[in-house]
C-alpha atoms as a PDB file:
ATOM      1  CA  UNK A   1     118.279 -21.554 -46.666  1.00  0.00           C
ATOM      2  CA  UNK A   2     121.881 -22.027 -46.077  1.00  0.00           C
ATOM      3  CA  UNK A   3     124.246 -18.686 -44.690  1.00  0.00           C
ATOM      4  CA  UNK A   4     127.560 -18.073 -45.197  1.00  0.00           C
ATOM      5  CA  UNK A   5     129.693 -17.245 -42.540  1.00  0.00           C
ATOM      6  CA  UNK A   6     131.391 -13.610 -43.345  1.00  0.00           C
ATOM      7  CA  UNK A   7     134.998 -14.930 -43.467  1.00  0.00           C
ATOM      8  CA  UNK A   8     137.699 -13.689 -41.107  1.00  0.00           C
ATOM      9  CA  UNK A   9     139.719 -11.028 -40.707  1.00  0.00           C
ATOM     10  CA  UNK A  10     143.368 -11.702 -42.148  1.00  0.00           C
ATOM     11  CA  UNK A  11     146.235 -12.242 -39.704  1.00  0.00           C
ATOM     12  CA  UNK A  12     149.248  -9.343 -40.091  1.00  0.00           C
ATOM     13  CA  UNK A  13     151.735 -12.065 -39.790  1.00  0.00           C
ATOM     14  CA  UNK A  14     150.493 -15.048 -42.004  1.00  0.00           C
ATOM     15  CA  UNK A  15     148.510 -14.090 -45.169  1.00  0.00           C
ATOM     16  CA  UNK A  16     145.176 -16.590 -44.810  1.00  0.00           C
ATOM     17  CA  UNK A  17     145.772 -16.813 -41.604  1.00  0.00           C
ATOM     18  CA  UNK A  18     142.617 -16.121 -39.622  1.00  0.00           C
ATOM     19  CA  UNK A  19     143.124 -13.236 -36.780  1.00  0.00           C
ATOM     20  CA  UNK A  20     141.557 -14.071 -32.803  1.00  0.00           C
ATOM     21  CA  UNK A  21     140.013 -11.597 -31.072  1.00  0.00           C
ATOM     22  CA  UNK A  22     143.111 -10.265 -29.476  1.00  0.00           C
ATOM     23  CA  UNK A  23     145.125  -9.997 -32.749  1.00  0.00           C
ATOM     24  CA  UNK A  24     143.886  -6.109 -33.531  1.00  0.00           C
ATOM     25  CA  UNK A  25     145.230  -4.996 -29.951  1.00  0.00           C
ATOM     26  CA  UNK A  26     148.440  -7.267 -31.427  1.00  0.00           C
ATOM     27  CA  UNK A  27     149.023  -5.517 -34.532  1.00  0.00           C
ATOM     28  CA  UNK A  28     148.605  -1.845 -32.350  1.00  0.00           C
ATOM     29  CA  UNK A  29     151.393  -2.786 -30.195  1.00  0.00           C
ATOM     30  CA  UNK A  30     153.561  -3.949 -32.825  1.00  0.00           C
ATOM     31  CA  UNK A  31     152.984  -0.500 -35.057  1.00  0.00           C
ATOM     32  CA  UNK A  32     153.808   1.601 -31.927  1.00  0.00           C
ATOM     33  CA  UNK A  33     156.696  -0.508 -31.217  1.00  0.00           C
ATOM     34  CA  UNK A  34     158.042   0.069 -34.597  1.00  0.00           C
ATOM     35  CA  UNK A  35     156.830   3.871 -34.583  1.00  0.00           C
ATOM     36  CA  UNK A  36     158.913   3.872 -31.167  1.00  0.00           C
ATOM     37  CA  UNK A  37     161.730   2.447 -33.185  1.00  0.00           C
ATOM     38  CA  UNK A  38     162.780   6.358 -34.628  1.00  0.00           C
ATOM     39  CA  UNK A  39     162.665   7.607 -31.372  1.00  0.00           C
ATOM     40  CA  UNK A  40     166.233   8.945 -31.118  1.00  0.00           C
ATOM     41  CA  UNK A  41     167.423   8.196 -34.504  1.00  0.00           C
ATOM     42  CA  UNK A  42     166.670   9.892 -38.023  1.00  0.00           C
ATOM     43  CA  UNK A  43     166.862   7.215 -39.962  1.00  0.00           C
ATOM     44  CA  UNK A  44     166.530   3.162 -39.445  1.00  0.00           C
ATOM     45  CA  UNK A  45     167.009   0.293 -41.758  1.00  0.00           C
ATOM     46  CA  UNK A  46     164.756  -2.899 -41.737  1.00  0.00           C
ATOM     47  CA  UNK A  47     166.987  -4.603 -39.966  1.00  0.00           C
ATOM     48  CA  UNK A  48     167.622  -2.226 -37.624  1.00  0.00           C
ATOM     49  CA  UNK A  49     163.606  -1.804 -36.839  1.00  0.00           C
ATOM     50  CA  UNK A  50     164.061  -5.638 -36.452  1.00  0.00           C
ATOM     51  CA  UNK A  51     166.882  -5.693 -33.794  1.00  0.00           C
ATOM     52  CA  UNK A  52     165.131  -2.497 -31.784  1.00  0.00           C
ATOM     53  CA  UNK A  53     161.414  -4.086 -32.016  1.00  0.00           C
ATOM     54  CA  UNK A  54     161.613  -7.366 -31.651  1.00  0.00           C
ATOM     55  CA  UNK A  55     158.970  -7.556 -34.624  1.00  0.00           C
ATOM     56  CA  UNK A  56     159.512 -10.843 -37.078  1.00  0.00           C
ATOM     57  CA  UNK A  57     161.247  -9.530 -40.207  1.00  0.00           C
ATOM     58  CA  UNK A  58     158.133 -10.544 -42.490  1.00  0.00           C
ATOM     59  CA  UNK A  59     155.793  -8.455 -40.213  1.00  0.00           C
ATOM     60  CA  UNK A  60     158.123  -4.980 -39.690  1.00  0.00           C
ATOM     61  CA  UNK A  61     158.979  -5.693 -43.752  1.00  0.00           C
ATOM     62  CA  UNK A  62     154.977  -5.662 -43.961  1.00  0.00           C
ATOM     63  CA  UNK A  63     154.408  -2.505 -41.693  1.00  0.00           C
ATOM     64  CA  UNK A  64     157.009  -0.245 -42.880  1.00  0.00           C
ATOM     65  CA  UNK A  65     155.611  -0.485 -46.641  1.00  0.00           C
ATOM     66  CA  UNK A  66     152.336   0.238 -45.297  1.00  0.00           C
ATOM     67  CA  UNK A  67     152.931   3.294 -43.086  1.00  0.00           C
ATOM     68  CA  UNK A  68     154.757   4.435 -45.843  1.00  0.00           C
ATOM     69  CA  UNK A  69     152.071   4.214 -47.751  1.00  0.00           C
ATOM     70  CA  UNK A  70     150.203   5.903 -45.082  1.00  0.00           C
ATOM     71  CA  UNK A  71     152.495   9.123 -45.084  1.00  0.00           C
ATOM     72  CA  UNK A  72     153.472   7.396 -41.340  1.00  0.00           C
ATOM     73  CA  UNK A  73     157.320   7.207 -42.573  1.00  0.00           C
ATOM     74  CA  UNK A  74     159.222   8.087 -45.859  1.00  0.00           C
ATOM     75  CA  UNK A  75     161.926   5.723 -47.431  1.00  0.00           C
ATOM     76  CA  UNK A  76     165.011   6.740 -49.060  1.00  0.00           C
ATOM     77  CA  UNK A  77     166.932   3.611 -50.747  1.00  0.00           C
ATOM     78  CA  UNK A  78     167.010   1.179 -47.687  1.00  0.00           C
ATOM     79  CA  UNK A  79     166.587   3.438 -45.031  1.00  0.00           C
ATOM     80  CA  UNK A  80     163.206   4.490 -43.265  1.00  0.00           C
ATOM     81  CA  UNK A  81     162.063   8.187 -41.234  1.00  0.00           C
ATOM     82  CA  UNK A  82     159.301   9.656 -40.101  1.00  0.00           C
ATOM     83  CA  UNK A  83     156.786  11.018 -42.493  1.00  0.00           C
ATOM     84  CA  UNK A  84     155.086  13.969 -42.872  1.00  0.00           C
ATOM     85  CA  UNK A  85     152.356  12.769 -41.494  1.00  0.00           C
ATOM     86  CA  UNK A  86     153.408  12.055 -38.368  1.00  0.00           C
ATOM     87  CA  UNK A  87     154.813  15.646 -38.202  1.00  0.00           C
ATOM     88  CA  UNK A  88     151.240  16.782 -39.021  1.00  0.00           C
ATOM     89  CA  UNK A  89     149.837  14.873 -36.344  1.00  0.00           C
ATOM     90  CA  UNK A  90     152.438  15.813 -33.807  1.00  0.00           C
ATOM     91  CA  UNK A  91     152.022  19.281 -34.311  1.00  0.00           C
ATOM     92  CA  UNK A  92     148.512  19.488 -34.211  1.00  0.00           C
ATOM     93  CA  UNK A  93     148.656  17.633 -30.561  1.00  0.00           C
ATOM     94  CA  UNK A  94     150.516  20.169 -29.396  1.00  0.00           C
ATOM     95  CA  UNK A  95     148.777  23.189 -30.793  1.00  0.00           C
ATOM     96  CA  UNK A  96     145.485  21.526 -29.408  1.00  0.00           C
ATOM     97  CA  UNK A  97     146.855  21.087 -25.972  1.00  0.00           C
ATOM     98  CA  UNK A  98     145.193  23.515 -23.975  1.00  0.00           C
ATOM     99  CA  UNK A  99     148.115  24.596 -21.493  1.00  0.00           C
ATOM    100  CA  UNK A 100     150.099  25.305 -24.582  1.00  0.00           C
ATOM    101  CA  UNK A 101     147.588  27.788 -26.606  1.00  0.00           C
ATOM    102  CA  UNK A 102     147.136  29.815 -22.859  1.00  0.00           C
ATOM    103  CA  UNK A 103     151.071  30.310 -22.122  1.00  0.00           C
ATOM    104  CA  UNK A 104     151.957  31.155 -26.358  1.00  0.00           C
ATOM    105  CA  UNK A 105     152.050  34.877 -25.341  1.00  0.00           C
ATOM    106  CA  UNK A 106     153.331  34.417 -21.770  1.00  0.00           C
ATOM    107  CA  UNK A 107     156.393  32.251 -22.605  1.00  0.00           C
ATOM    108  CA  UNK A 108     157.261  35.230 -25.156  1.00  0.00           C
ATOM    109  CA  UNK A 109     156.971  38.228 -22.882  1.00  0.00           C
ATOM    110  CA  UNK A 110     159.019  36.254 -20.420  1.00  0.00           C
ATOM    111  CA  UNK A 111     162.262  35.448 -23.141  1.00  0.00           C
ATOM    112  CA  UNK A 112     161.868  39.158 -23.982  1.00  0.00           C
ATOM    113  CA  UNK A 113     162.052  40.121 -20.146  1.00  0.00           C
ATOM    114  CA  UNK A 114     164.546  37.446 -19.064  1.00  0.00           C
ATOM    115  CA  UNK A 115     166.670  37.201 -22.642  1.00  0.00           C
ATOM    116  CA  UNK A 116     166.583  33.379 -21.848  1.00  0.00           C
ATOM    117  CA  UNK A 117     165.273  30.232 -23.221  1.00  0.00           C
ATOM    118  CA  UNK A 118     161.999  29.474 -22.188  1.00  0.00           C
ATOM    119  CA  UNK A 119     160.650  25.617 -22.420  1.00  0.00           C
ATOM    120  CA  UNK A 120     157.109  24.346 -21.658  1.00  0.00           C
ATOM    121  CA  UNK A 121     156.862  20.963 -20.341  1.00  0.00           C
ATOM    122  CA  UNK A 122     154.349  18.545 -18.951  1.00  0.00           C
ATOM    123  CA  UNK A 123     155.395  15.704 -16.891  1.00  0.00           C
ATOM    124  CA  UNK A 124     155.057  12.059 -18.352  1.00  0.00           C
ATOM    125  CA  UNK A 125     155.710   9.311 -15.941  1.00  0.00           C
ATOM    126  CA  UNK A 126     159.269   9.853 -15.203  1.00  0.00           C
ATOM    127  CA  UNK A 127     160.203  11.700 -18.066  1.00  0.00           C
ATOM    128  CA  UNK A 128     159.318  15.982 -18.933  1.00  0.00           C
ATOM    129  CA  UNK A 129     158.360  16.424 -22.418  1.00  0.00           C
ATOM    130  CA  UNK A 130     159.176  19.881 -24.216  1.00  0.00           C
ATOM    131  CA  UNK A 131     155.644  21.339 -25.447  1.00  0.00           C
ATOM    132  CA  UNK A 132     157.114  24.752 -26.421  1.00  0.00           C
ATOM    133  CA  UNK A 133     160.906  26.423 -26.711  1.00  0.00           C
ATOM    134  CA  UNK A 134     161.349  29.711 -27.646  1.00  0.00           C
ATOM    135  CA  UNK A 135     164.582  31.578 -27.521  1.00  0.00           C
ATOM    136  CA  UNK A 136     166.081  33.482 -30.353  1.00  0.00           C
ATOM    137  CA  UNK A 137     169.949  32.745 -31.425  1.00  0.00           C
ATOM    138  CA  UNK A 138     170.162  30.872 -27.611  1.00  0.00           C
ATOM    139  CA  UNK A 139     167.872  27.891 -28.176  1.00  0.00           C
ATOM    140  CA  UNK A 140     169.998  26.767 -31.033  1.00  0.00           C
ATOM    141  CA  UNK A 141     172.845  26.151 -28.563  1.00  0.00           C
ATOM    142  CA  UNK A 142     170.103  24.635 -25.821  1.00  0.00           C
ATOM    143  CA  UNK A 143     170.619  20.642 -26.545  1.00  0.00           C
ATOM    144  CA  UNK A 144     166.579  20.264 -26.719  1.00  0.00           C
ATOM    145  CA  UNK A 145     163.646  20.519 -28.887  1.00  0.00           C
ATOM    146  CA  UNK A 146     159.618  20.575 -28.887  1.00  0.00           C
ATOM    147  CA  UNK A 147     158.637  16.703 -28.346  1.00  0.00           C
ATOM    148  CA  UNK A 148     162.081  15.762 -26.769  1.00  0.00           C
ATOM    149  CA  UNK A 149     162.182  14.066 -23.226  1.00  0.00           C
ATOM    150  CA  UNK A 150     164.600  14.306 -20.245  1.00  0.00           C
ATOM    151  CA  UNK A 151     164.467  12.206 -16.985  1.00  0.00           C
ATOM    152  CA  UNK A 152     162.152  14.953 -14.531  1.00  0.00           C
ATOM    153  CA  UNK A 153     164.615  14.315 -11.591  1.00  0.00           C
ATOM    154  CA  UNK A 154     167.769  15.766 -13.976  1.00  0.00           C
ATOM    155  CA  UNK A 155     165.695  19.116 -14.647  1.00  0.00           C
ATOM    156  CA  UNK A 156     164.698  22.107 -13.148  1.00  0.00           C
ATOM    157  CA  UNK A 157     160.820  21.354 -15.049  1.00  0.00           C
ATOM    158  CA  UNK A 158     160.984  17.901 -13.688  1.00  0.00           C
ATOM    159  CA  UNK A 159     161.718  18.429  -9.263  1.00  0.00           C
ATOM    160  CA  UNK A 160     159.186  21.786 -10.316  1.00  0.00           C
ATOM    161  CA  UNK A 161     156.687  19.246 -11.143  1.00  0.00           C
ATOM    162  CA  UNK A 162     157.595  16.186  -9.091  1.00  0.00           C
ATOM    163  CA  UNK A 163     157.750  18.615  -5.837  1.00  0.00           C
ATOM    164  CA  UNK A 164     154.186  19.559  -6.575  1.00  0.00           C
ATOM    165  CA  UNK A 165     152.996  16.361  -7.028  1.00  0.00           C
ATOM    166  CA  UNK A 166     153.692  15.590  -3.183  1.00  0.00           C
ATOM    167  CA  UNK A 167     156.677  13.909  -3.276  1.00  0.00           C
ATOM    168  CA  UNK A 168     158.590  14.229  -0.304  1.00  0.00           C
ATOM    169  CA  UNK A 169     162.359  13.626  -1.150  1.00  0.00           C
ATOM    170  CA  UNK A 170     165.378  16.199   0.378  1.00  0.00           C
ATOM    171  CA  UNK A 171     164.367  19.682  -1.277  1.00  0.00           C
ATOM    172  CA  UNK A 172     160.697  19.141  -2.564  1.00  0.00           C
ATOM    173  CA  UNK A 173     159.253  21.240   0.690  1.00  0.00           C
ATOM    174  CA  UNK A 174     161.890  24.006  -0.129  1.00  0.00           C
ATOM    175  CA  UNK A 175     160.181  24.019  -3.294  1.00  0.00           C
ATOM    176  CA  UNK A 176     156.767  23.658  -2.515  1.00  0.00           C
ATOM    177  CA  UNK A 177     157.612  26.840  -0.025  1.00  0.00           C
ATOM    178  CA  UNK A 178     159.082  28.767  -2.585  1.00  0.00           C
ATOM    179  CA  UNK A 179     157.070  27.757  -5.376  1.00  0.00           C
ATOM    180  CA  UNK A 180     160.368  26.988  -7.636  1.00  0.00           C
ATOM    181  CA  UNK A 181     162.843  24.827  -8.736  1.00  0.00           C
ATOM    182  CA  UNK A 182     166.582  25.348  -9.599  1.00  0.00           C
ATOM    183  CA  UNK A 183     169.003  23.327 -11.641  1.00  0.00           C
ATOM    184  CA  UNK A 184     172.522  23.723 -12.735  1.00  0.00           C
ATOM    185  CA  UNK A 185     174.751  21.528 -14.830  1.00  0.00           C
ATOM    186  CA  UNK A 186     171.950  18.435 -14.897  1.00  0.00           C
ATOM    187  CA  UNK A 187     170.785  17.075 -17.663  1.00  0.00           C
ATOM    188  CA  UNK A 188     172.012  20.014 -19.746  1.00  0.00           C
ATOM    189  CA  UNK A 189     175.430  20.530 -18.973  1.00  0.00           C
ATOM    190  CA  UNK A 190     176.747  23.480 -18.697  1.00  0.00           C
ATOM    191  CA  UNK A 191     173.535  25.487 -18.251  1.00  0.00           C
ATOM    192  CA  UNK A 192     171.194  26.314 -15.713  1.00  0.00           C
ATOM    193  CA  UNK A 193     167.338  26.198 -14.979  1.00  0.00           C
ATOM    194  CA  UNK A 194     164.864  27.975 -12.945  1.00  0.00           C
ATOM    195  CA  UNK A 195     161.567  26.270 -13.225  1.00  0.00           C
ATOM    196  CA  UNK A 196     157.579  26.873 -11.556  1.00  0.00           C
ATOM    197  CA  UNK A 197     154.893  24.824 -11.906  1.00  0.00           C
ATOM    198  CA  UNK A 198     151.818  26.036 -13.275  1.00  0.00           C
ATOM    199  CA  UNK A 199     149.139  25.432 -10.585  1.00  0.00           C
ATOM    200  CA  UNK A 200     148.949  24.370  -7.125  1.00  0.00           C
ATOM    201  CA  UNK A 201     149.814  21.351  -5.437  1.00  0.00           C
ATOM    202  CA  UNK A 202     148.340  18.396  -6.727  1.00  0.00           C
ATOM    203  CA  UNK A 203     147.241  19.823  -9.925  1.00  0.00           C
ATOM    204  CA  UNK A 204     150.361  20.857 -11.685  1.00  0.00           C
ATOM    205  CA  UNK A 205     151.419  18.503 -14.377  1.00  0.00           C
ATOM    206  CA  UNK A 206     152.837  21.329 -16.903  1.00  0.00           C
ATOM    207  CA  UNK A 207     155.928  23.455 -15.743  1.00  0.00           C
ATOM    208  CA  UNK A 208     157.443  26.698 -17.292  1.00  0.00           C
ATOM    209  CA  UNK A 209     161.612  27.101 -17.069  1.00  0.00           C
ATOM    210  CA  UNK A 210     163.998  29.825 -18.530  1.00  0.00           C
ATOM    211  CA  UNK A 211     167.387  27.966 -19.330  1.00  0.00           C
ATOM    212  CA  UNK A 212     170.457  29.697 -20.086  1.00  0.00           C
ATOM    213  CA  UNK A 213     174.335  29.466 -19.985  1.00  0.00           C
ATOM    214  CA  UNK A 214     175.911  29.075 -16.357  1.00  0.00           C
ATOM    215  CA  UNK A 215     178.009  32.055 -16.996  1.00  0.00           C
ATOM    216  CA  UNK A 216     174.778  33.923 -17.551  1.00  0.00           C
ATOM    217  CA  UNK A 217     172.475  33.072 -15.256  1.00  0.00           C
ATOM    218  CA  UNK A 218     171.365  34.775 -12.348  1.00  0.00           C
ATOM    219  CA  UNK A 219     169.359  32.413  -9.275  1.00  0.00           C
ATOM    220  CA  UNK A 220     168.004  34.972  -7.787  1.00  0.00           C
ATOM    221  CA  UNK A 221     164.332  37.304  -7.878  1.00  0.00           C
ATOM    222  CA  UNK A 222     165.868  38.908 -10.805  1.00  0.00           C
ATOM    223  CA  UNK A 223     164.957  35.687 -12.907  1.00  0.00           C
ATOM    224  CA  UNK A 224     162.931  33.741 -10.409  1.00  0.00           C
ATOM    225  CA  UNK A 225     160.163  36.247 -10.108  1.00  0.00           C
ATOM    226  CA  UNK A 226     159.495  36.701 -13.833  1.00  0.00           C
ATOM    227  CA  UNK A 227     159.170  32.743 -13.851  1.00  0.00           C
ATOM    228  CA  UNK A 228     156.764  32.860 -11.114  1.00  0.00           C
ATOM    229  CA  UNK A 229     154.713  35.308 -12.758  1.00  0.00           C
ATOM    230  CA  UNK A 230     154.207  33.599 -15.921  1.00  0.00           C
ATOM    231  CA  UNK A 231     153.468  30.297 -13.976  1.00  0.00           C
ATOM    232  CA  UNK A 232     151.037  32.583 -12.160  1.00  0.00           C
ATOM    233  CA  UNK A 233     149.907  34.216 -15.323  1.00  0.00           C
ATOM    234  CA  UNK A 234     149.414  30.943 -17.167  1.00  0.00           C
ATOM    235  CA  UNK A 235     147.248  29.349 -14.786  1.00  0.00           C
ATOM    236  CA  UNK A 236     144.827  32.199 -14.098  1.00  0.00           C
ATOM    237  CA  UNK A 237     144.365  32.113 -18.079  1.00  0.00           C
ATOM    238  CA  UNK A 238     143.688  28.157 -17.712  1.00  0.00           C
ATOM    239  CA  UNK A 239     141.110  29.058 -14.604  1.00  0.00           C
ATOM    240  CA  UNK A 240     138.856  32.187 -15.791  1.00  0.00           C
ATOM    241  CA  UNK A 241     139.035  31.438 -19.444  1.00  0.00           C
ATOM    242  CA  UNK A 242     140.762  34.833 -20.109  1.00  0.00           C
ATOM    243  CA  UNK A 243     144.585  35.384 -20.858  1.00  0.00           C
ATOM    244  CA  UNK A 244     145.912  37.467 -19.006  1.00  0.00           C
ATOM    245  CA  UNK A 245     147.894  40.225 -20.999  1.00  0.00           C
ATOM    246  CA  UNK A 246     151.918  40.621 -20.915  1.00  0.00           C
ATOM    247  CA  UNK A 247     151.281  44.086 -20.533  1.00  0.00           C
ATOM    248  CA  UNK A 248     149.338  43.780 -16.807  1.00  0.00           C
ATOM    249  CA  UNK A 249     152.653  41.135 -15.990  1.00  0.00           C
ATOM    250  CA  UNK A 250     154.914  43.967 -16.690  1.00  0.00           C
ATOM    251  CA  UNK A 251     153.303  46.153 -14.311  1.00  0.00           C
ATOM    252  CA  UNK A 252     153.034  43.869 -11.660  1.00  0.00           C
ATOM    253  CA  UNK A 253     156.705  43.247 -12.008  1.00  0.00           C
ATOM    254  CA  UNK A 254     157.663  46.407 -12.027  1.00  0.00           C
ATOM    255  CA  UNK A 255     155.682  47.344  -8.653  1.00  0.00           C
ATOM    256  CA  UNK A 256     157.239  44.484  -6.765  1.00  0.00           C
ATOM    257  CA  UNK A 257     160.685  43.600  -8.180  1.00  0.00           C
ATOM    258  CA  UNK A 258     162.685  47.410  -8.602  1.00  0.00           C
ATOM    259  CA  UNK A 259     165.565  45.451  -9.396  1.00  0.00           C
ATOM    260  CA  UNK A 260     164.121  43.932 -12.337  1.00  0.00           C
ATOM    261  CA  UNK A 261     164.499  47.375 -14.594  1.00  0.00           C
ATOM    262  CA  UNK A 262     167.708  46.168 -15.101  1.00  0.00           C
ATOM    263  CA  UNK A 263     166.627  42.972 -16.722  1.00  0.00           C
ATOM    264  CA  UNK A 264     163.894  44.565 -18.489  1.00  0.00           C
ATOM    265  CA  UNK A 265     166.304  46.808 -20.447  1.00  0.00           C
ATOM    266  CA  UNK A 266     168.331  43.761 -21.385  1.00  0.00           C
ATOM    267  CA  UNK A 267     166.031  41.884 -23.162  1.00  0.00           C
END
């Protein structure tokens, strides 16, 4: 008895064209390149997802009108954005991330202590990416956002993280030895950054900060302490299992910082 051969997959680029083996792994890079596109930019045309991707105009023509059909990206007249979907997804990520459902309460008890923006970050090659950012009326004027990404050498998060890594450029043993990072006017001019890694050396890929105006911001145990405790704080949740409660950081501060009344009564 005669058997038919199932017939072959279908080819993105050519309709009836049959795919190779390596054609799936082709079509994946070409939808992240175009998903890549938006990075940066609300809105893109076709022909602008053509110019940034490289993609034939047939094929990005093709894989727009299906991740729109996919909730991926919306389309309004000519112009293509990110769906809803996407913005499902990417929330979800981060709420999943374990690092990020330990430090929820910490990074708010240290805003209310410091009265500065607090990020979360976790290095990413060369780049920090913002996992958290809380901060009242100040974070609207702080040029970042959860999901954004700055080079790590420009930020206080980034040399935090980079230092503890092992890297030995001028300044990483000062703050190994410290267990901190400072940065003013870097990649977010006109403020500054105090930043500590949460973990040891050679474990710490995530980094808490509190970011505020120049004009406001003191470099000293006033605000480096209260970083150094939620770093602290944050990674003894992450190693017993158990968050450790605002209310025992409070204490703590207040036993070894006097000065930091002061600060407490701002916030």
């Amino acid at each position: 008895m005669t058997t038919l051969a199932e017939p072959a997959p279908i080819s993105c680029d050519r309709p009836g064209t049959p795919m190779n083996d390596a054609a799936p792994t082709a079509v994946l890079d070409r939808l992240s390149l175009v998903l890549e596109a938006f990075a940066g930019r609300e809105t893109l045309s076709l022909a602008e997802v053509v110019v940034r991707t490289g993609v034939p105009r047939s094929s990005a023509h093709r894989m727009l009108d299906r991740l729109v059909a996919m909730r991926w990206l919306r389309r309004q007249g000519r112009d293509y954005s990110l769906g809803i979907r996407l913005v499902e997804l990417g929330s979800l990520a981060v709420h999943q991330d374990r690092v990020h459902s330990a430090s929820a309460d910490h990074l708010h008890h240290l805003y209310r202590i410091t009265g500065m923006v607090v990020h979360l970050a976790v290095l990413d090659g060369e780049d920090i990416v913002y996992l958290d950012k809380i901060g009242g009326r100040l974070a609207a004027h702080v040029p970042t956002r959860v999901g954004g990404r700055l080079p790590a050498e420009r930020t206080a998060l980034g040399n935090a993280l980079l230092a503890f890594t092992g890297r030995d450029l001028p300044g990483d043993a000062l703050i190994r030895e410290r267990g901190f990072a400072t940065h003013r006017d870097g990649a977010l001019r006109g403020f500054g950054c105090i930043a500590a890694p949460i973990g040891p050396v050679g474990e710490a890929t995530t980094a808490v900060s509190i970011c505020g105006p120049l004009r406001d911001m003191r470099f000293d145990h006033r605000m480096t302490n209260p970083v150094q405790l939620a770093a602290g704080a944050i990674w003894r949740s992450l190693s017993v299992g158990v968050r450790v409660t605002p209310t025992l950081q409070r204490r703590d501060l207040l036993r070894s910082l006097p000065t930091a009344a002061s600060v407490l009564s701002e916030g």
